[in-house]
C-alpha atoms as a PDB file:
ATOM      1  CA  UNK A   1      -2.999  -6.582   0.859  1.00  0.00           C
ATOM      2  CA  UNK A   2      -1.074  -4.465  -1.389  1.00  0.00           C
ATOM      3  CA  UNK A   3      -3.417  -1.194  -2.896  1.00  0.00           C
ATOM      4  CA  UNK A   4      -1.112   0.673  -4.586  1.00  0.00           C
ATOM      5  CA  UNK A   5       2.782   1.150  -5.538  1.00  0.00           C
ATOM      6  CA  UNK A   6       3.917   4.494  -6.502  1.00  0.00           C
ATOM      7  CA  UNK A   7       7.586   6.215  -7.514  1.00  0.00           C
ATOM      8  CA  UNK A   8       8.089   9.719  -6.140  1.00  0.00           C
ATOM      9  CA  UNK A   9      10.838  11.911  -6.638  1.00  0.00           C
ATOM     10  CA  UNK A  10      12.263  12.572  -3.487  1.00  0.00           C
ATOM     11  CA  UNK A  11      11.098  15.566  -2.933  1.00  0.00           C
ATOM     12  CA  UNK A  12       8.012  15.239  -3.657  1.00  0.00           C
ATOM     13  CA  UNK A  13       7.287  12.274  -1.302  1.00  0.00           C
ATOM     14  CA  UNK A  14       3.914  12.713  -0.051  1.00  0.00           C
ATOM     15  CA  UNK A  15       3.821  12.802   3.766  1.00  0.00           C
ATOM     16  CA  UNK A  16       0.385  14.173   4.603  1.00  0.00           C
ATOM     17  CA  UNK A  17      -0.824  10.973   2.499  1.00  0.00           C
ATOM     18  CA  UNK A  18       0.918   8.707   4.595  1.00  0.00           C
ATOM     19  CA  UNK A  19       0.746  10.080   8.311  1.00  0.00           C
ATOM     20  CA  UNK A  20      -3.737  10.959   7.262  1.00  0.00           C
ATOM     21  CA  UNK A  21      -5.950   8.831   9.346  1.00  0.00           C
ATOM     22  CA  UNK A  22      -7.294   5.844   8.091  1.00  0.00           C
ATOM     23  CA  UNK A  23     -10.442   3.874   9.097  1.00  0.00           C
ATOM     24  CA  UNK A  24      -8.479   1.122   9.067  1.00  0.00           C
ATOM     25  CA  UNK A  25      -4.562  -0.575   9.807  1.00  0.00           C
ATOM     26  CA  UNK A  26      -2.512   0.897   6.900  1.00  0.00           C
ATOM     27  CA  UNK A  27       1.262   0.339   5.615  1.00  0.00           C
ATOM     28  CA  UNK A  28       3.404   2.390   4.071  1.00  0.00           C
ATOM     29  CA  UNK A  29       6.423   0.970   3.088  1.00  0.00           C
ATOM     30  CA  UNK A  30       8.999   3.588   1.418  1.00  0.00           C
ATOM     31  CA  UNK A  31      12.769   2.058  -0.238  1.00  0.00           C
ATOM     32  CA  UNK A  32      15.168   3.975  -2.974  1.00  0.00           C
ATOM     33  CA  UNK A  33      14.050   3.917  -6.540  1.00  0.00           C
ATOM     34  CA  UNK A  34      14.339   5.130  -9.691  1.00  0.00           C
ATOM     35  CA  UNK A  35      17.426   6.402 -11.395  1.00  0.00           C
ATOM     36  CA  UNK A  36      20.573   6.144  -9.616  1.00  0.00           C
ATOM     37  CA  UNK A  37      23.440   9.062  -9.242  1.00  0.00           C
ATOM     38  CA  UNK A  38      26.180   7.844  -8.865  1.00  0.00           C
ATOM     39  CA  UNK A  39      28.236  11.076  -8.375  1.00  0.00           C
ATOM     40  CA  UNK A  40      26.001  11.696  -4.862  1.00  0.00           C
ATOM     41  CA  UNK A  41      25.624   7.946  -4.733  1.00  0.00           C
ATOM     42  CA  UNK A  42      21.853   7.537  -4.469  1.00  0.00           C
ATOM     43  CA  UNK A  43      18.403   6.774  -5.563  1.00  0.00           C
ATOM     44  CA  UNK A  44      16.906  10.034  -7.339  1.00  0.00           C
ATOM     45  CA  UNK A  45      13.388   8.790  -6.240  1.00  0.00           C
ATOM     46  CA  UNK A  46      11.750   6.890  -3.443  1.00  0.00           C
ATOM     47  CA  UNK A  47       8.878   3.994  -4.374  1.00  0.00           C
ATOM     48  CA  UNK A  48       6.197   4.042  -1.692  1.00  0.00           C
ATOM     49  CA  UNK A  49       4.177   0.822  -1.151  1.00  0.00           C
ATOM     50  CA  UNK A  50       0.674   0.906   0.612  1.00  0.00           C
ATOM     51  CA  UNK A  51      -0.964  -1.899   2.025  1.00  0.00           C
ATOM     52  CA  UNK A  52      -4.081  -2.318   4.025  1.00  0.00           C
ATOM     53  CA  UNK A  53      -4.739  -5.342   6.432  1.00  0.00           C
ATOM     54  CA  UNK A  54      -6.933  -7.938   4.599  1.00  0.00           C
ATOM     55  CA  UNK A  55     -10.444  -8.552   5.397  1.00  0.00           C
ATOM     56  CA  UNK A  56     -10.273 -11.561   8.062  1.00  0.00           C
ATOM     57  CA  UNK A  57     -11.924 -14.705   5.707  1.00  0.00           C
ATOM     58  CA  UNK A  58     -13.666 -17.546   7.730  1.00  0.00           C
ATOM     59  CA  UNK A  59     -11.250 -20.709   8.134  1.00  0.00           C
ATOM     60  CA  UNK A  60     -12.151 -23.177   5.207  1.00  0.00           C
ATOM     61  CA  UNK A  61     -13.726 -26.381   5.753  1.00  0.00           C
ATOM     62  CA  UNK A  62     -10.543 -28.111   4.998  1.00  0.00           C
ATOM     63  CA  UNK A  63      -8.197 -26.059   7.218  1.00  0.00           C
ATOM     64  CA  UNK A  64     -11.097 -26.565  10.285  1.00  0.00           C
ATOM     65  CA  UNK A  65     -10.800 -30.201   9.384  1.00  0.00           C
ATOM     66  CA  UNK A  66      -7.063 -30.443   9.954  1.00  0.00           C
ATOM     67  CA  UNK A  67      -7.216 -28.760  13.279  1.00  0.00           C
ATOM     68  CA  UNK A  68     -10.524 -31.018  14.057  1.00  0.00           C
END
């Protein structure tokens, strides 16, 4: 489940956010973003999504009855 999306300049990613411990699976996912220079030929800023494993839901009754 997607918490949050965030742009960062580049050098101002936040590492210690994404390596802390968490209580429980986390995701990080970091791609290019922002403005682009095209004289250096990249992405002046970095968008960081963070997910979280979803609670586990009990089957529903209709799923249970297709496997039944």
């Amino acid at each position: 489940m997607v918490e949050s999306v965030e742009q960062q300049a580049k050098a101002a990613l936040p590492t210690s956010r994404m390596w802390q411990p968490a209580p429980r699976p986390m995701l990080a996912l970091i791609t290019c973003g922002g403005a682009f220079d095209g004289k250096q030929r990249t992405y002046l800023d970095n968008v960081v999504v963070y997910a979280a494993l979803a609670p586990e839901r009990p089957p529903s009754s209709l799923a249970a009855a297709r496997r039944g």
